[in-house]
Protein backbone atom coordinates (compact mmCIF):
# COMPACT_ATOMS: atom_id res chain seq x y z
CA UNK A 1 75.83 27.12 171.44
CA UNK A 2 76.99 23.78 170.93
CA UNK A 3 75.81 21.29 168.45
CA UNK A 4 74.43 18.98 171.46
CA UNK A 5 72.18 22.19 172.03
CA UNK A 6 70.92 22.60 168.65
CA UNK A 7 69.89 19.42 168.25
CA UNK A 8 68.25 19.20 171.50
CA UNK A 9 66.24 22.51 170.23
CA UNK A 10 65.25 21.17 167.08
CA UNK A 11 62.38 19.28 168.71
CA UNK A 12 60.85 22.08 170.68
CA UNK A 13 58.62 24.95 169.65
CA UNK A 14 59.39 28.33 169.57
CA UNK A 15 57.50 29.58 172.89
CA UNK A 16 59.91 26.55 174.66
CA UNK A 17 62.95 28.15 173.34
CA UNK A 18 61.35 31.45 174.52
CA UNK A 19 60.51 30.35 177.66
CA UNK A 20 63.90 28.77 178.20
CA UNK A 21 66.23 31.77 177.11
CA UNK A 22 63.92 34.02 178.73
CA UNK A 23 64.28 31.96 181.83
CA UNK A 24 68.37 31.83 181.81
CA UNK A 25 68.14 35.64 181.31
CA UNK A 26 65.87 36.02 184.60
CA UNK A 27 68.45 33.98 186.55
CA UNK A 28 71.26 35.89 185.03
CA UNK A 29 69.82 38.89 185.93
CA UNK A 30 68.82 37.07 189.79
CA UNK A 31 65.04 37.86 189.34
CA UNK A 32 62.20 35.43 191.21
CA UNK A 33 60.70 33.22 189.10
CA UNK A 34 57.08 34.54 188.15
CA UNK A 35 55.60 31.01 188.71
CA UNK A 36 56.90 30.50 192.18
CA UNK A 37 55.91 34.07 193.77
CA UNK A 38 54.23 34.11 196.81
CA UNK A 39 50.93 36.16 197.64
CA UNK A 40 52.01 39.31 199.27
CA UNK A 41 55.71 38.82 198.97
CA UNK A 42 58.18 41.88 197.84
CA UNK A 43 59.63 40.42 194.46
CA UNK A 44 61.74 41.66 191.39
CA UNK A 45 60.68 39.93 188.44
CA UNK A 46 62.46 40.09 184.46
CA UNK A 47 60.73 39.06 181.72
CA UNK A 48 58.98 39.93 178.02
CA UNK A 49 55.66 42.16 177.83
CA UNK A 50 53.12 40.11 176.16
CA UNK A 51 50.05 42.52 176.38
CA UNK A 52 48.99 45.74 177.20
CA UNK A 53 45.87 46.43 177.97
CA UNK A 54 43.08 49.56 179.10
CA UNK A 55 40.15 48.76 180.82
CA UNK A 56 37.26 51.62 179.69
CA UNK A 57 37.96 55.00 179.83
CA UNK A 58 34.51 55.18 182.04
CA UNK A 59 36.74 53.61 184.86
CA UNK A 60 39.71 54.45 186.75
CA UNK A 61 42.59 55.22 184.80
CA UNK A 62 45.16 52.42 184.49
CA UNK A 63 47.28 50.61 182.01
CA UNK A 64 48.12 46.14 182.73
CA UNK A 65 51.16 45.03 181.17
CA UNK A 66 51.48 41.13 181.24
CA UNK A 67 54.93 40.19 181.85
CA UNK A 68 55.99 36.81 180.87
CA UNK A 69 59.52 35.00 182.05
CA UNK A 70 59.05 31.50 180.69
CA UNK A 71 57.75 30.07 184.06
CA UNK A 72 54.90 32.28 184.28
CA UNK A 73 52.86 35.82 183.91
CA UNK A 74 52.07 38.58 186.22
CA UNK A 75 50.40 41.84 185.41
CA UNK A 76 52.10 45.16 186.44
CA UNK A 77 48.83 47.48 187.07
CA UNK A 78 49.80 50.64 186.71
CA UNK A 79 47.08 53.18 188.22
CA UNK A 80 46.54 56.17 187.22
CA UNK A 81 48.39 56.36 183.77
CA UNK A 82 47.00 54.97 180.25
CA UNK A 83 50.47 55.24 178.63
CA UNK A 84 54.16 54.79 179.25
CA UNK A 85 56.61 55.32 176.88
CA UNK A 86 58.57 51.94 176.18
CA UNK A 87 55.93 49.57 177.96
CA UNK A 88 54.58 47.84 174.37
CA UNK A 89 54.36 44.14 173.40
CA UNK A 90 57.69 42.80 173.12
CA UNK A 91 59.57 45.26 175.76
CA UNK A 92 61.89 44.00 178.24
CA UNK A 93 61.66 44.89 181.55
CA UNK A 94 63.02 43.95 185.30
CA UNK A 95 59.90 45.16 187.69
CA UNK A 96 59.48 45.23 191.54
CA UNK A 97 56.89 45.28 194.10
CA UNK A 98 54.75 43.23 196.53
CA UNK A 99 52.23 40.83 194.53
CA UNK A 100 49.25 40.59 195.09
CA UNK A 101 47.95 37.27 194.44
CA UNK A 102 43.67 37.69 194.53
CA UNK A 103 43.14 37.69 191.37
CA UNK A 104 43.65 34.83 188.70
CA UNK A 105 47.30 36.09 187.48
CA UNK A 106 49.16 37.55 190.41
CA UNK A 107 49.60 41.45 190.20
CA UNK A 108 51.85 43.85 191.22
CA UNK A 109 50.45 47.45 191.70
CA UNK A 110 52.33 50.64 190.75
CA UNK A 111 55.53 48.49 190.55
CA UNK A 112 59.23 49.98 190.47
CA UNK A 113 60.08 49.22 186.70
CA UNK A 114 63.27 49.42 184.22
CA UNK A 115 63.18 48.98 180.68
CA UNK A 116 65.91 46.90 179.24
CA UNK A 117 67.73 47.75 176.00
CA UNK A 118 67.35 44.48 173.54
């Protein structure tokens, strides 16, 4: 990092400096940007888990995992499981599927996933 880019940085919050190494990463690793997916398109997507969340138990069985990549969120719905090992806040993870985009936050169902060492 040069000094040019710490100064720049000094300015900028921490969830910009987030977003923007998070974003490098992505490209590095040649994922689709989260904010540009299309409705029904196949995409692999890299980014940070945010959340995890369980709706009730009184409902189908499934476990959402927001994935952020600095440009924007999707949730990876997982049906039919209420756990996976590794899938936590703060995980890395490259993910694939075809989104599904009615809903507010674009989803991608029972996606193709790989958790990434930090």
């Amino acid at each position: 990092m040069t000094v040019r880019d710490r100064i720049r940085r000094l300015g900028r919050t921490t969830i910009e400096v987030q977003a923007e190494e998070l974003l490098e990463e992505s490209g590095a690793d040649g994922a689709d940007r989260i904010g540009e997916v299309a409705d029904r398109a196949e995409v692999t997507v890299y980014g940070r888990v945010i959340s995890v969340t369980l709706p009730p138990k009184s409902s189908i069985p499934a476990l959402f995992a927001e994935l952020w990549d600095g440009s924007g969120s999707v949730d990876l719905v997982f049906i039919g499981r209420r756990r996976i090992a590794g899938v936590v806040p703060g995980a890395t993870m490259r993910a694939r599927g075809r989104v599904s985009g009615r809903h507010r936050t674009p989803r991608i169902y029972n996606p193709v996933y790989e958790l990434i060492p930090s």
